[in-house]
N, C-alpha and C. Protein backbone atom coordinates (compact mmCIF):
# COMPACT_ATOMS: atom_id res chain seq x y z
N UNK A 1 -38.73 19.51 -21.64
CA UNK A 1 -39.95 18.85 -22.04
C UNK A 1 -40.53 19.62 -23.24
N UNK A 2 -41.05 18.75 -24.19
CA UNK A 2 -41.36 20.12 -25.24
C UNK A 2 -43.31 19.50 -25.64
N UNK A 3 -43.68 20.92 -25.67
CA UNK A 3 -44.98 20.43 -25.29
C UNK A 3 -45.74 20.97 -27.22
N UNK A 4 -46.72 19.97 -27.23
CA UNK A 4 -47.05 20.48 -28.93
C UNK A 4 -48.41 20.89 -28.57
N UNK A 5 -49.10 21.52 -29.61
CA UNK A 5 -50.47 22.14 -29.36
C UNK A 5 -50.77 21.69 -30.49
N UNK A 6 -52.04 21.22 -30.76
CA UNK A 6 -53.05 20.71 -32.41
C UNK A 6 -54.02 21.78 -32.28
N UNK A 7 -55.00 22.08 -32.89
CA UNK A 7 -55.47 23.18 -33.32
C UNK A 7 -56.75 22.68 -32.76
N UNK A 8 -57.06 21.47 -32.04
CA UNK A 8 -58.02 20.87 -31.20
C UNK A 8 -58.00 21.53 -29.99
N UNK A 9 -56.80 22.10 -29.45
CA UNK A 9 -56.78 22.50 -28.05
C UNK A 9 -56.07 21.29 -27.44
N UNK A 10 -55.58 20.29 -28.11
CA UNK A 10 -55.00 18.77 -26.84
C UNK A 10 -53.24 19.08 -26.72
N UNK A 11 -52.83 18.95 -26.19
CA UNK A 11 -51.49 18.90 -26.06
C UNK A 11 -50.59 17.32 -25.68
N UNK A 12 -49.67 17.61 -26.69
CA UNK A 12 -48.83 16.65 -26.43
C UNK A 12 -47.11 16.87 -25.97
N UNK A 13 -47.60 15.68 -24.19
CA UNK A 13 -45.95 16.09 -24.04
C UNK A 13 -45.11 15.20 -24.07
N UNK A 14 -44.17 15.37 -24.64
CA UNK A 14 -43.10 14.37 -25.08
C UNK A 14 -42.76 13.37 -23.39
N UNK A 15 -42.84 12.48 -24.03
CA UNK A 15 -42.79 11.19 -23.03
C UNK A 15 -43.83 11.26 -22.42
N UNK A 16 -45.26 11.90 -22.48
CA UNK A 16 -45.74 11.60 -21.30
C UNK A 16 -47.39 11.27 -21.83
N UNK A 17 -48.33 12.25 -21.49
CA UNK A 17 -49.79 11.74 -22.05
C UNK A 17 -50.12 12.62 -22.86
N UNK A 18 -51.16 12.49 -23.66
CA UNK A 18 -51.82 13.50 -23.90
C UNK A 18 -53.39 14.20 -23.74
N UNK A 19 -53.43 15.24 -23.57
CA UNK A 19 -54.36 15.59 -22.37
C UNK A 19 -54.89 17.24 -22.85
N UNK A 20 -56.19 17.31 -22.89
CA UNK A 20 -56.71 18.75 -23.04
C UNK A 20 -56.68 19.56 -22.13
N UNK A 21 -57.07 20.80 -22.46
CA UNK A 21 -57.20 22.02 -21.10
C UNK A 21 -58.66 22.66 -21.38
N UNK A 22 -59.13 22.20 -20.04
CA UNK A 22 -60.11 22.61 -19.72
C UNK A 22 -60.44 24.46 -19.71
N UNK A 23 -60.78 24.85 -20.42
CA UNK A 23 -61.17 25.99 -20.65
C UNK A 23 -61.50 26.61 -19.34
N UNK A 24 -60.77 27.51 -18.63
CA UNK A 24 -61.21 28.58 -17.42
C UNK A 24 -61.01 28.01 -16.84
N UNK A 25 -60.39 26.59 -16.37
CA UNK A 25 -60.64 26.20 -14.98
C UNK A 25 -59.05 25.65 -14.75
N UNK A 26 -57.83 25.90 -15.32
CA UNK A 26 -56.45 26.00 -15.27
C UNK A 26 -56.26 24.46 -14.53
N UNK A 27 -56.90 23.57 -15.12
CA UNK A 27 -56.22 22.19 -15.05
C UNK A 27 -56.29 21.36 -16.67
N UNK A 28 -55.75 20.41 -16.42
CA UNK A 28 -55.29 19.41 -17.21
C UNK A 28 -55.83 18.04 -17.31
N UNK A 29 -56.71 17.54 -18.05
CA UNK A 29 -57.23 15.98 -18.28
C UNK A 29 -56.70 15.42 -18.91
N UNK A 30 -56.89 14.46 -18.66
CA UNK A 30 -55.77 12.99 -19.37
C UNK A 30 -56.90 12.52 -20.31
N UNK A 31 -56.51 11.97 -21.69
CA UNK A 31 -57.03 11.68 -22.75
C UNK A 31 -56.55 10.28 -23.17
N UNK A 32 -57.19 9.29 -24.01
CA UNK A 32 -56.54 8.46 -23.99
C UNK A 32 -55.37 8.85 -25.57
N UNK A 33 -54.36 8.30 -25.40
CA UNK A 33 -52.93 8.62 -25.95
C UNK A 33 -52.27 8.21 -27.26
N UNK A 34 -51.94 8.48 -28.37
CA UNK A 34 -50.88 8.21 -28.64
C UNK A 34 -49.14 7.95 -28.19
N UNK A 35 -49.59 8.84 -27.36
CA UNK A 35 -48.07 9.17 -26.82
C UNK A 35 -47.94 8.28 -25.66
N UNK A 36 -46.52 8.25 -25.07
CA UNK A 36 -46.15 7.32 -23.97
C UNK A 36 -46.74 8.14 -22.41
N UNK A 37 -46.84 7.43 -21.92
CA UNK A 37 -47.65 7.53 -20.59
C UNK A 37 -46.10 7.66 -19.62
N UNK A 38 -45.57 8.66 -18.83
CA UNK A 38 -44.81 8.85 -18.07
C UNK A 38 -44.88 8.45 -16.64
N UNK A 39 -44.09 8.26 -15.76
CA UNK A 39 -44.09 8.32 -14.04
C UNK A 39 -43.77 9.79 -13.92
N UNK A 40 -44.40 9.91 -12.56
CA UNK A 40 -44.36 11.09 -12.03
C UNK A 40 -44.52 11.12 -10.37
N UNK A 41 -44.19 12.15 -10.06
CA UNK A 41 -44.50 12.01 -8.33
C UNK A 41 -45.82 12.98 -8.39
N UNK A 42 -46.45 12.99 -7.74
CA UNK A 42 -47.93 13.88 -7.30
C UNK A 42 -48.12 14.27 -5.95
N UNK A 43 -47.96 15.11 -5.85
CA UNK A 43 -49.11 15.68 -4.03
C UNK A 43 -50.00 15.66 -4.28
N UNK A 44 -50.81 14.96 -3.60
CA UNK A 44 -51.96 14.86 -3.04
C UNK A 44 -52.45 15.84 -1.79
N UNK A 45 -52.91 17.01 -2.16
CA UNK A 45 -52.79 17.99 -1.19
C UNK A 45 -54.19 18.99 -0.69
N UNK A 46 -54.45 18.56 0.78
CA UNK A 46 -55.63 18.78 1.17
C UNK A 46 -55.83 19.62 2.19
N UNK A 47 -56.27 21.19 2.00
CA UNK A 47 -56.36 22.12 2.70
C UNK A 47 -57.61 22.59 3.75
N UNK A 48 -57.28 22.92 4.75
CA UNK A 48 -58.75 23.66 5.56
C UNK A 48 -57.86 24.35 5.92
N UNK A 49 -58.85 25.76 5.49
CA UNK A 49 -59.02 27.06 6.02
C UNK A 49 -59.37 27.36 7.20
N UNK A 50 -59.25 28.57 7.80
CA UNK A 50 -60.14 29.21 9.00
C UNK A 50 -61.83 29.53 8.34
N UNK A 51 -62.30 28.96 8.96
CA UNK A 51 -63.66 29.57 8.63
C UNK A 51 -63.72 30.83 8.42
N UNK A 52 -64.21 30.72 7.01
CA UNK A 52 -64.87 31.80 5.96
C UNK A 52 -63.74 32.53 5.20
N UNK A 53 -62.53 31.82 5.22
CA UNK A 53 -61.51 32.10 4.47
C UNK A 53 -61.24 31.39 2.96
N UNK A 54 -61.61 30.67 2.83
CA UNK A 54 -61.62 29.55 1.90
C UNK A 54 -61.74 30.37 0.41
N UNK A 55 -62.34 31.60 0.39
CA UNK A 55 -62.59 32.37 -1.62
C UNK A 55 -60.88 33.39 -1.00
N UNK A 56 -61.17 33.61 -0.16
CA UNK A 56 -59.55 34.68 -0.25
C UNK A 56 -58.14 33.60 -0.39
N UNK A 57 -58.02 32.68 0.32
CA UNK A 57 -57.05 31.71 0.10
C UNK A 57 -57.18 31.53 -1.12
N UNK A 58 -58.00 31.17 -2.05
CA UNK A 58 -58.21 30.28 -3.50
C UNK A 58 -57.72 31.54 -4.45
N UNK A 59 -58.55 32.79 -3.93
CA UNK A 59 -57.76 33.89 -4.60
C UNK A 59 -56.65 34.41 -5.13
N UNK A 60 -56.32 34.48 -3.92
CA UNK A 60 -54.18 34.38 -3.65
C UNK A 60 -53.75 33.41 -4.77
N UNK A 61 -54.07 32.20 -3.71
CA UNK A 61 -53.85 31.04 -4.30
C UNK A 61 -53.53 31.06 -6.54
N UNK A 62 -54.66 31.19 -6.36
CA UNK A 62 -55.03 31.25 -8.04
C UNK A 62 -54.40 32.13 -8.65
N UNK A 63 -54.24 33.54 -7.90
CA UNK A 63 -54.06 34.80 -8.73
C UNK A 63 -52.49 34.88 -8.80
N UNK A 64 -51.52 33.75 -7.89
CA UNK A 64 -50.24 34.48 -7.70
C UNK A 64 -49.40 33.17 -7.59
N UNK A 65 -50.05 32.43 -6.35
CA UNK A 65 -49.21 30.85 -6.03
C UNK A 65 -48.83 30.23 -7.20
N UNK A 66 -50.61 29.80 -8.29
CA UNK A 66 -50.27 28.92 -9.12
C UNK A 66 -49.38 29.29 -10.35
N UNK A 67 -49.70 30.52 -10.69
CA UNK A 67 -48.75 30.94 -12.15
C UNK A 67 -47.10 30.73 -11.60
N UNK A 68 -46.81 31.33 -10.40
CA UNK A 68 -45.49 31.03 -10.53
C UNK A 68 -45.10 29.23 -10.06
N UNK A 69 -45.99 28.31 -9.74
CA UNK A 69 -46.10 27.20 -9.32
C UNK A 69 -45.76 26.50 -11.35
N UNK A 70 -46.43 26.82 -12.07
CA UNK A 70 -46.17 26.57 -12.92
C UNK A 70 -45.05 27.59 -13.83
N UNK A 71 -44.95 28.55 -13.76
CA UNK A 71 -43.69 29.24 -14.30
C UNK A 71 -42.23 28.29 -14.07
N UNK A 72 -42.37 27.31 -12.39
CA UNK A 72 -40.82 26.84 -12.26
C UNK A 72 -40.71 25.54 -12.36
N UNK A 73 -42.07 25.07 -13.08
CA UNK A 73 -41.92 23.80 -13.72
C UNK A 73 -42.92 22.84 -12.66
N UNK A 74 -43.20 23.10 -12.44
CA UNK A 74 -44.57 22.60 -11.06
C UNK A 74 -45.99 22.09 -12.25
N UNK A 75 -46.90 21.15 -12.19
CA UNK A 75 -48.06 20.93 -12.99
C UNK A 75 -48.76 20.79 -11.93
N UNK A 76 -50.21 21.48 -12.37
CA UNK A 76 -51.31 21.68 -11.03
C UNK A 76 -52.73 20.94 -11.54
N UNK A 77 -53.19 20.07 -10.91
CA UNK A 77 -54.85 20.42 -10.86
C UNK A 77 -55.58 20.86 -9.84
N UNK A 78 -56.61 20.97 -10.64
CA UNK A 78 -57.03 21.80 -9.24
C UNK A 78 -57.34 23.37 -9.30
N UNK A 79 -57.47 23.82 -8.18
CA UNK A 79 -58.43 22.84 -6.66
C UNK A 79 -59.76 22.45 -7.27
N UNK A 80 -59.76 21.62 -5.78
CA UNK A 80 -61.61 20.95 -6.40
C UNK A 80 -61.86 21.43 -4.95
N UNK A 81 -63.15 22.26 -4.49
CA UNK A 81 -63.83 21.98 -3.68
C UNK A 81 -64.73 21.30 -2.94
N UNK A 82 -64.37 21.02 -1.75
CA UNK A 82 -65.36 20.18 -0.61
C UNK A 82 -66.60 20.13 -0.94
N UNK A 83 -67.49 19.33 -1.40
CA UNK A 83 -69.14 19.80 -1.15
C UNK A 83 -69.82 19.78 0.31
N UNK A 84 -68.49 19.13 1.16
CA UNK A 84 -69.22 18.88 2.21
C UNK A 84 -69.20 19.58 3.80
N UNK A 85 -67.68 20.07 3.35
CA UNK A 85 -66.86 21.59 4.06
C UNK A 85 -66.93 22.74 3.54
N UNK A 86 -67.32 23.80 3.76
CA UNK A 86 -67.04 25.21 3.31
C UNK A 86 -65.74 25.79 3.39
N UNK A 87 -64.90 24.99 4.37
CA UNK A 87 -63.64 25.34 4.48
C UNK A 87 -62.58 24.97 3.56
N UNK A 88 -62.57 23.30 2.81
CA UNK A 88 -61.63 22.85 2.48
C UNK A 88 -61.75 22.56 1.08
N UNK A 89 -60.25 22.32 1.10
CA UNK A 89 -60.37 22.28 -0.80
C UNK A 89 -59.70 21.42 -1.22
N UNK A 90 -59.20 20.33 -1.92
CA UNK A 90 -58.11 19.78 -2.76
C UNK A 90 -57.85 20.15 -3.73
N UNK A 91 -56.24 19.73 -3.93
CA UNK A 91 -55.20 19.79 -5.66
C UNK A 91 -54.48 19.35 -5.49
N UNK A 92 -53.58 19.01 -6.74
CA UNK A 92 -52.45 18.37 -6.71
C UNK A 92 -51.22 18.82 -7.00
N UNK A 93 -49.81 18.72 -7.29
CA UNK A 93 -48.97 19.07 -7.58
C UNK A 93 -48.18 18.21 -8.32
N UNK A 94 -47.86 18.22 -9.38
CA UNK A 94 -46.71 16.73 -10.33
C UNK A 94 -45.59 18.00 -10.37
N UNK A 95 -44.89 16.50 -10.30
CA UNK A 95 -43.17 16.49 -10.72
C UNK A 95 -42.43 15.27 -11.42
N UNK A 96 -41.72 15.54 -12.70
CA UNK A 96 -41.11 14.83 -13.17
C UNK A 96 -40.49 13.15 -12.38
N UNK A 97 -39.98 13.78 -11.23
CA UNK A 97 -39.25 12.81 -9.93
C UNK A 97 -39.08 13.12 -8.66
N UNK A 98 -38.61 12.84 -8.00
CA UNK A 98 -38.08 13.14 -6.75
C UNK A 98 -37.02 14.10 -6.49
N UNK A 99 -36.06 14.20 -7.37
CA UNK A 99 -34.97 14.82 -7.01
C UNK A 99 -35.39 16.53 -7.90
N UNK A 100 -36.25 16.18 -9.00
CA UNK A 100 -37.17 17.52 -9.39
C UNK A 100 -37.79 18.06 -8.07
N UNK A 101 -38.82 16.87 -7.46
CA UNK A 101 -39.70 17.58 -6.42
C UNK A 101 -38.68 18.99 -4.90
N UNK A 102 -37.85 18.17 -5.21
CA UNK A 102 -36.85 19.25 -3.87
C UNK A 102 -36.63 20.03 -4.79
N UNK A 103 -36.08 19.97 -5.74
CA UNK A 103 -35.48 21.53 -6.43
C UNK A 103 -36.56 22.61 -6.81
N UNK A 104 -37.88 22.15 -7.39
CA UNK A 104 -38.57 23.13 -7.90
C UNK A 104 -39.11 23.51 -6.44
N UNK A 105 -39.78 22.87 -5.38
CA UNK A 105 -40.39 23.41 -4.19
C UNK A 105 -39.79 24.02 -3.08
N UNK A 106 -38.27 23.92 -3.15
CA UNK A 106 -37.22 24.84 -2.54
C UNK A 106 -37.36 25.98 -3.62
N UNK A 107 -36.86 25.95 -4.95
CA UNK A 107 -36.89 27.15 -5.60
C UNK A 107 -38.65 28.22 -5.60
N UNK A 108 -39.43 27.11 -4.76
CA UNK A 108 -40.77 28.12 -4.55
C UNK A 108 -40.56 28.77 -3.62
N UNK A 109 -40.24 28.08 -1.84
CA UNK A 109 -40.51 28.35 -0.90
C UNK A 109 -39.55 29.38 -0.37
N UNK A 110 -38.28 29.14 -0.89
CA UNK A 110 -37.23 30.02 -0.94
C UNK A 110 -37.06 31.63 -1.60
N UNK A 111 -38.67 31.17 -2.68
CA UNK A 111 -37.98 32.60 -3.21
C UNK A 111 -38.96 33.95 -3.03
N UNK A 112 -38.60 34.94 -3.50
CA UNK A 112 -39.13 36.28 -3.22
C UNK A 112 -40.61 36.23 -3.11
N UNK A 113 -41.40 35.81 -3.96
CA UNK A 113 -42.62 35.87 -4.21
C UNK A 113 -43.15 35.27 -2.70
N UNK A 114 -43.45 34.04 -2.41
CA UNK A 114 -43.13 33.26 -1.25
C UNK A 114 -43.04 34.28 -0.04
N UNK A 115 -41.93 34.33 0.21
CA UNK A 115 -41.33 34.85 1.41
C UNK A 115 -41.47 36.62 1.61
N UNK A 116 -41.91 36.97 0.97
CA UNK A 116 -42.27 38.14 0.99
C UNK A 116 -43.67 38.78 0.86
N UNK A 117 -44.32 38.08 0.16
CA UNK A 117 -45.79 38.39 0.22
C UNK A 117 -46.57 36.80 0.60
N UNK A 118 -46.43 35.62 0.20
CA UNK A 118 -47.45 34.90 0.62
C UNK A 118 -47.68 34.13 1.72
N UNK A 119 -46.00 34.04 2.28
CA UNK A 119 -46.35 33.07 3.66
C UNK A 119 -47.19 34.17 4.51
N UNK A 120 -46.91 35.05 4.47
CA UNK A 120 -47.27 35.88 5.57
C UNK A 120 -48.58 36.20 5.60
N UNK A 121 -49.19 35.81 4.24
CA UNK A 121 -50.68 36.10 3.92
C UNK A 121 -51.57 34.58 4.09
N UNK A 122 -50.88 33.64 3.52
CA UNK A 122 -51.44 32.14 3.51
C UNK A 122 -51.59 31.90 4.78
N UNK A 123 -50.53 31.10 5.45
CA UNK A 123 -50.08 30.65 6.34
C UNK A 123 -51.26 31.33 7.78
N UNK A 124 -51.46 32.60 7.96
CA UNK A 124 -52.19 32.62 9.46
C UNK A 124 -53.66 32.81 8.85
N UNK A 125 -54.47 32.06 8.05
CA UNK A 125 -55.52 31.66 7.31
C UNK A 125 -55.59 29.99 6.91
N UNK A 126 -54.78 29.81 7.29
CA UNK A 126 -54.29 28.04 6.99
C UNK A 126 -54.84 27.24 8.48
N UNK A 127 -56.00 26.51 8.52
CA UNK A 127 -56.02 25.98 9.77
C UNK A 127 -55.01 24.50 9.63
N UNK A 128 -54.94 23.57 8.48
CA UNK A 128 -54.39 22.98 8.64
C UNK A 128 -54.02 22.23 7.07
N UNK A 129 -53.26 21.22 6.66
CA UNK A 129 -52.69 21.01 5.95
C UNK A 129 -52.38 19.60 5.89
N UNK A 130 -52.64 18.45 4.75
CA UNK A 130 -52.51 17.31 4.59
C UNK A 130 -51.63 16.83 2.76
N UNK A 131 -50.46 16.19 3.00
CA UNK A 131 -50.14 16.22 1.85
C UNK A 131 -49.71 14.92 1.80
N UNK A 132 -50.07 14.12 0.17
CA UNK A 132 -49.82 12.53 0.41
C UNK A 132 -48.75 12.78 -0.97
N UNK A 133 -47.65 11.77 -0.62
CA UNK A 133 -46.75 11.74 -2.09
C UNK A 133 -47.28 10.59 -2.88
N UNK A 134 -47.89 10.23 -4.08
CA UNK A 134 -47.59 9.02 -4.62
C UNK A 134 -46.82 9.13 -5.96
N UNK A 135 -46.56 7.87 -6.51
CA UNK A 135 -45.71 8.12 -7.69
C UNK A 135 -46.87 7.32 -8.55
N UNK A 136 -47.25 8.07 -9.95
CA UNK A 136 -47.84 7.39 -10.54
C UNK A 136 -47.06 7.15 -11.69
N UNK A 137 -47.17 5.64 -12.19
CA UNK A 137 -46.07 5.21 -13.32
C UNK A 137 -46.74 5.10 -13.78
N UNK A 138 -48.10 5.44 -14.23
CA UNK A 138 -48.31 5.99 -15.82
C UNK A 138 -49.07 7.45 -16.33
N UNK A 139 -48.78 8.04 -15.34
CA UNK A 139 -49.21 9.46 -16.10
C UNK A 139 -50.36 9.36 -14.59
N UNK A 140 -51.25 10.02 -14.88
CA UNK A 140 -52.08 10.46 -14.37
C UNK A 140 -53.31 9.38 -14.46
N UNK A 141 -53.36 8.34 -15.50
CA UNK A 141 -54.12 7.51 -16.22
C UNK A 141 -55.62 7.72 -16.31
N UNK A 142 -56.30 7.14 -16.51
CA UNK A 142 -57.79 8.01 -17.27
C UNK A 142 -58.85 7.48 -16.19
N UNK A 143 -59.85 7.79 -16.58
CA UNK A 143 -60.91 7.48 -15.11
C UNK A 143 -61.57 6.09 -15.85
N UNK A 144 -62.10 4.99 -14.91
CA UNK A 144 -61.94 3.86 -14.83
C UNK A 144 -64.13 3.34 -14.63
């Protein structure tokens, strides 16, 4: 995928949208486009914590999960917090396709980082876990 930068801050990715970065907050908005609007698969992914865990999870989360989540080709937004839970949070996860989605999330769960420092830290702080697949065929598309 080859991604271009304009001196605006917007990025353009080949075949897909183009979309700014939100300054400090390590997600991605959809803009409306020159460029072609792609399919993609997305998690839809919705977390509760153990009570009063919710800034150390996001921590982790933020400080270690997401960089290598995006280092192996993973795109994140997110998280957004609950206003209405103290516990829970949403984000998402894109992938090119389906047959991407198994390879890059085996090459997460499988590897060192993972299995050596975070299940063991996430996981007994995790009360529970909700994840929806959809495929969006056109990008992410713009708010309505």
């Amino acid at each position: 995928m080859t991604i271009q930068r304009s001196t605006s801050g917007i990025f353009c990715f080949l075949n897909a949208s183009v979309v700014a970065v939100v300054p400090r907050l390590r997600f991605l908005v959809p803009l409306t486009s020159p460029c072609k609007r792609s399919r993609m698969i997305i998690e839809m992914r919705t977390y509760k914590i153990k009570a009063g865990h919710r800034s150390e999870f996001l921590e982790t989360l933020e400080s270690k999960a997401l960089p290598e989540h995006q280092k192996i080709g993973m795109k994140i937004i997110g998280p957004f917090l609950s206003v209405e839970d103290d516990d829970t949070f949403f984000w998402m996860r894109g992938f090119p396709d389906l047959q991407s989605r198994e390879r890059i999330r085996d090459e997460f769960y499988e590897g060192k980082l993972w299995k050596d420092e975070l299940e063991g830290k996430l996981m007994p702080i995790l009360e529970k876990y909700d994840v929806v697949i959809v495929e969006a065929k056109k990008g992410l598309g713009e708010w309505r």
